[in-house]
Protein backbone atom coordinates (compact mmCIF):
# COMPACT_ATOMS: atom_id res chain seq x y z
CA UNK A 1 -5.14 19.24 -10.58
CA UNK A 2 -2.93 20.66 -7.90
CA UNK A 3 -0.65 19.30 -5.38
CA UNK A 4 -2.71 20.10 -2.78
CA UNK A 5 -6.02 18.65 -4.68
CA UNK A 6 -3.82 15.20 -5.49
CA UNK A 7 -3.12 15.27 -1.69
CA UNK A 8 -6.36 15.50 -0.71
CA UNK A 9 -8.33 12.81 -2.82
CA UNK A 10 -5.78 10.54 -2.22
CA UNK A 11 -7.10 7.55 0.29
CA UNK A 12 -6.43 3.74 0.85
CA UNK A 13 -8.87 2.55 -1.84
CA UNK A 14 -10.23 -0.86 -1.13
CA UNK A 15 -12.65 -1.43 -3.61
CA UNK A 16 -11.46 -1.35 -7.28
CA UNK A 17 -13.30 -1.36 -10.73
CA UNK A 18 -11.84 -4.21 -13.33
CA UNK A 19 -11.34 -1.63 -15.67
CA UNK A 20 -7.03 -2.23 -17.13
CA UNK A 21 -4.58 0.62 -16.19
CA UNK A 22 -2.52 1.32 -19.71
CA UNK A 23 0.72 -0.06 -19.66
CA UNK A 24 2.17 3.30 -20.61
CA UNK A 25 0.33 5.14 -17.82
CA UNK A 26 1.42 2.52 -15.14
CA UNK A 27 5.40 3.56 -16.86
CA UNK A 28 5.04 7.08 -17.01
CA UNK A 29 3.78 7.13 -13.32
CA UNK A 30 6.33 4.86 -11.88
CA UNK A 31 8.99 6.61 -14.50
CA UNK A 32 8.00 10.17 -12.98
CA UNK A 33 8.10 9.07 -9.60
CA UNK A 34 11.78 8.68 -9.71
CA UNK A 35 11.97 12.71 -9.36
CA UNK A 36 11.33 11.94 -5.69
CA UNK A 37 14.17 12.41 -3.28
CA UNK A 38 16.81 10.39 -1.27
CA UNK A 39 19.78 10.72 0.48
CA UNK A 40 22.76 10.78 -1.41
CA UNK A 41 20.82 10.50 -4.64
CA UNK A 42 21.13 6.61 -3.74
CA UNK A 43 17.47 6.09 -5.92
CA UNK A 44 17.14 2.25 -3.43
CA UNK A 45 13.98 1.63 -4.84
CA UNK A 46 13.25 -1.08 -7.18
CA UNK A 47 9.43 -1.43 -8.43
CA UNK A 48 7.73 -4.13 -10.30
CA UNK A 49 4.48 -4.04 -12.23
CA UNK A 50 2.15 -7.07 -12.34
CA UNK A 51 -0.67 -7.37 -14.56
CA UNK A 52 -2.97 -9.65 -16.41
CA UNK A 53 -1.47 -13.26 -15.88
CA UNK A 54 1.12 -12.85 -13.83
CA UNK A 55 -1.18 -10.88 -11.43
CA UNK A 56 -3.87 -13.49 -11.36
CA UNK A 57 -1.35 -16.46 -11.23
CA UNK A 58 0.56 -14.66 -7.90
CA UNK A 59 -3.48 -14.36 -6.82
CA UNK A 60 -3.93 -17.95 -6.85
CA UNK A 61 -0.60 -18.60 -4.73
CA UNK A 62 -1.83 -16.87 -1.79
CA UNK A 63 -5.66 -18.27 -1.98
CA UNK A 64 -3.65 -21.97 -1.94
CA UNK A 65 -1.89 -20.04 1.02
CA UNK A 66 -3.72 -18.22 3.14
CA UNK A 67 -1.55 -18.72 6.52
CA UNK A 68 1.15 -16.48 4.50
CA UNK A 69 4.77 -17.45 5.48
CA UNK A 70 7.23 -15.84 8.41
CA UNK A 71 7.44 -11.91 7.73
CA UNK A 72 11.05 -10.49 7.31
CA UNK A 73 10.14 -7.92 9.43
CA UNK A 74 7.51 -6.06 11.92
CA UNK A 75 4.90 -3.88 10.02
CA UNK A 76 4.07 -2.86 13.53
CA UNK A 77 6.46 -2.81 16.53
CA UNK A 78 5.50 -5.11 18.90
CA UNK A 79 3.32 -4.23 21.93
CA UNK A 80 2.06 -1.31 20.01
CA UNK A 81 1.76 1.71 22.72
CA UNK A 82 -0.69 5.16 22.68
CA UNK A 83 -1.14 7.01 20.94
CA UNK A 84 -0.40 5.00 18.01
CA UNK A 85 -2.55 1.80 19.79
CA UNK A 86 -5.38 3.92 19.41
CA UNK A 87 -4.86 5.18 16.22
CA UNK A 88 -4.60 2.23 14.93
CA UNK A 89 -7.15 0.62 16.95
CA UNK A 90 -10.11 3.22 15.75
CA UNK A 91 -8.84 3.44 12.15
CA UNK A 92 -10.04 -0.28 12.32
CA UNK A 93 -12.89 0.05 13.50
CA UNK A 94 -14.17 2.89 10.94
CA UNK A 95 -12.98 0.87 8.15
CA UNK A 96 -15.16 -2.14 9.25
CA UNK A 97 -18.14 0.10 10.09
CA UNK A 98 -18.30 1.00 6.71
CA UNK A 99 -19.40 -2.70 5.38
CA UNK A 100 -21.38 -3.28 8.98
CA UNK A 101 -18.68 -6.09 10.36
CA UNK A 102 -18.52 -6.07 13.85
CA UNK A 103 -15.93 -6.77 15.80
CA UNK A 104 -17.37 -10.16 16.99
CA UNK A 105 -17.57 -11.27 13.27
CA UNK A 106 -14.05 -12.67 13.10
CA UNK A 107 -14.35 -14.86 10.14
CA UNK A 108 -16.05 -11.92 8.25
CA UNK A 109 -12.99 -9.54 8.96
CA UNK A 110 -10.89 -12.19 8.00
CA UNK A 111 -12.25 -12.46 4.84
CA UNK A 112 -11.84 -8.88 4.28
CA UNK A 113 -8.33 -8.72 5.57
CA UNK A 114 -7.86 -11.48 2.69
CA UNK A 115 -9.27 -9.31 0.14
CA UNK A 116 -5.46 -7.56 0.17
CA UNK A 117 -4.45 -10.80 -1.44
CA UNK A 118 -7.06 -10.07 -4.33
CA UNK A 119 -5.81 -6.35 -4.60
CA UNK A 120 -9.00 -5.17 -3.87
CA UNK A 121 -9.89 -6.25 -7.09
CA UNK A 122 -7.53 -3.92 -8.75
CA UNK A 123 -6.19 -4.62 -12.31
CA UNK A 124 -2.75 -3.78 -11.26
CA UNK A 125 -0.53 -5.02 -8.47
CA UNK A 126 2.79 -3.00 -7.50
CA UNK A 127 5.73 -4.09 -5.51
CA UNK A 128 8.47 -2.27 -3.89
CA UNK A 129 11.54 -3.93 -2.62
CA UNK A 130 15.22 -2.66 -2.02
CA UNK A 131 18.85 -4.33 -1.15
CA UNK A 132 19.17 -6.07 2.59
CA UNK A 133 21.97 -4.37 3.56
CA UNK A 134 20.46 -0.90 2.92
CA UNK A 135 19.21 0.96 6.27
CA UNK A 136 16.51 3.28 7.71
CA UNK A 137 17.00 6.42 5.62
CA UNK A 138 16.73 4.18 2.78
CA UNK A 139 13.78 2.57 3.71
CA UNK A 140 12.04 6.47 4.06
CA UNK A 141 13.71 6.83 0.47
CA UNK A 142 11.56 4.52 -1.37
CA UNK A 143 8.49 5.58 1.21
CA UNK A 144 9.13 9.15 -0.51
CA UNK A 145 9.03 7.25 -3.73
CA UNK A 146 5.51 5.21 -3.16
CA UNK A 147 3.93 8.77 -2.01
CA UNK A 148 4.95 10.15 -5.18
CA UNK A 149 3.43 7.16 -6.93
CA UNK A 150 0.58 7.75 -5.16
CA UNK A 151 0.16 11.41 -5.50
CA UNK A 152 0.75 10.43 -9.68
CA UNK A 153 -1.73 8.13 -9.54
CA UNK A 154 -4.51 10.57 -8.46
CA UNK A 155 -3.80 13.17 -11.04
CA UNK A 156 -4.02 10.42 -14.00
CA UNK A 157 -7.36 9.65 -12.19
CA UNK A 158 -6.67 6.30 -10.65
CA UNK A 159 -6.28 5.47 -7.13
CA UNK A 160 -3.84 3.27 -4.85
CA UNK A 161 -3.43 1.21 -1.35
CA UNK A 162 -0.32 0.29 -0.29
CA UNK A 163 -0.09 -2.29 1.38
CA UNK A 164 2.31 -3.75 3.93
CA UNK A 165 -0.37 -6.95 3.80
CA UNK A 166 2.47 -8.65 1.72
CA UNK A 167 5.06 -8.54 4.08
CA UNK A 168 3.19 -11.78 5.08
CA UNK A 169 4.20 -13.28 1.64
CA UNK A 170 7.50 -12.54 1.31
CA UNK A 171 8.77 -15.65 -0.28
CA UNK A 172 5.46 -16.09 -2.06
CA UNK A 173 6.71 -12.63 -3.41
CA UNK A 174 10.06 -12.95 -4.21
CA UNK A 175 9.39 -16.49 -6.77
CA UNK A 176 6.83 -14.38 -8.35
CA UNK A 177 9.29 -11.11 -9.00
CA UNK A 178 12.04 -13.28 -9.70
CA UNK A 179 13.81 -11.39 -6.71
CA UNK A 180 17.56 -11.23 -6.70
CA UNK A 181 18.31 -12.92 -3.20
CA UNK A 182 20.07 -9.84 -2.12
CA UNK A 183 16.90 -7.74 -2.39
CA UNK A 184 13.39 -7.60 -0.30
CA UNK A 185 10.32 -7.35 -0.46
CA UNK A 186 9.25 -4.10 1.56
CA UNK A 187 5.73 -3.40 0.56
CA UNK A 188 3.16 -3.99 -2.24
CA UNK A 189 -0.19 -1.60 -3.65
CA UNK A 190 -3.34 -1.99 -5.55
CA UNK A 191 -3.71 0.38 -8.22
CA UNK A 192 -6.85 0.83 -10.26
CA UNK A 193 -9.47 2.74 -11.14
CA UNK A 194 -12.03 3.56 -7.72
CA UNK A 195 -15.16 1.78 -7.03
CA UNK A 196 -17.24 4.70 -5.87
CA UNK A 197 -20.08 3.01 -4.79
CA UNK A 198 -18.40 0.49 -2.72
CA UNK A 199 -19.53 1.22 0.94
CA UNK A 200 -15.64 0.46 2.19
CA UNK A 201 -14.61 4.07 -0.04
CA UNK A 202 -16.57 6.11 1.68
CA UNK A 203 -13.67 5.79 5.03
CA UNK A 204 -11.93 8.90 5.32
CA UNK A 205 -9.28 8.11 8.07
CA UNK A 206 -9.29 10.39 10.81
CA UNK A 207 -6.45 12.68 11.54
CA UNK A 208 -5.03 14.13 15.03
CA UNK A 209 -5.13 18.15 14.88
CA UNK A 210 -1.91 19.94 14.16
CA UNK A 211 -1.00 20.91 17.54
CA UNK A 212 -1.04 17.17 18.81
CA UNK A 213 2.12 16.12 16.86
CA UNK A 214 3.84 19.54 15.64
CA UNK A 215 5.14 22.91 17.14
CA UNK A 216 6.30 26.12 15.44
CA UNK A 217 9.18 27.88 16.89
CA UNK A 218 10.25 31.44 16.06
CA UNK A 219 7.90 32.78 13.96
């Protein structure tokens, strides 16, 4: 598999298989991911790997706390403006179309939004955090770093979602991690093996044409 094939299979899987993710495949891909770039060669990212018990135990603590707990931060800036409003808004609405949820049915899209506490019912739960007093480039650094992860994960055959969903858990988190006090939480992401016949895979989210967001100059 190419780049360019890894690139394009990759998608926000939210329906996983139970099937376990080897221990030394889940190391080699977050080991091999470390070849991705940042500034200064500053490497902020730092990853943990839950599995098994201390997966389902972390599980439990956010079914006994569903509310979540005061976010350290805005996934989403608030009063969210176009074009990104409407981005957002429609890639919502194609997600629930898939599993016929309309957008009356709040308690129904509430119970999928929970699902992200489950993992999609992936056998392996990642978390990427980095030091407090480290800044915007940083935080694109380990972005870089979860894309590579990401793009690894497809050519191993397995499949990922990050999700920002646990920025709503961050202390819930950081007891579970064992998180130095002078680190965050910045996101987390389901990795497993894809349900293909889950309905909710078949969402390929729509992108805006080239010449909407980019511009070639002198060629």
């Amino acid at each position: 598999m190419n780049v360019s094939e890894a690139v394009a299979r990759r998608m926000s899987v939210r329906a996983f298989r139970p099937d376990p993710v080897p221990a030394e495949t889940v190391r080699e891909i977050l080991q091999l991911a470390a070849k991705a770039p940042s500034g200064g060669n500053l490497q902020p990212w730092r990853v943990y790997a839950l599995a098994g018990a201390p997966l389902e135990a972390l599980k439990a603590e956010v079914r006994a706390n569903p509310l979540g707990e005061p976010p350290e931060y805005d996934v989403y800036p608030p009063n969210l403006w176009d074009p990104f409003r409407t981005r957002r808004f429609q890639n919502g609405e194609d997600l629930y179309a898939t599993i016929s949820i309309p957008r009356e049915d709040k308690p129904a899209r509430l119970r999928q939004l929970a699902k992200n506490g489950e993992f999609f019912g992936a056998p392996v739960g990642l978390f990427f955090c980095l030091d407090r007093k480290l800044g915007p480039p940083q935080w694109a650094d380990v972005g870089m770093y979860m894309q590579t992860v990401m793009l690894l994960a497809v050519e191993r055959g397995l499949d990922t979602c990050a999700q920002e969903y646990w920025a709503r858990y961050p202390q819930t988190v950081a007891k579970a991690l064992e998180l130095p006090d002078d680190h965050m939480l910045f996101s987390g992401m389901a990795m497993g093996f894809r349900d293909e016949a889950h309905p909710i895979n078949t969402l390929k989210a729509a992108r805006d044409p080239f010449d909407v967001w980019a511009e070639l100059k002198g060629f």
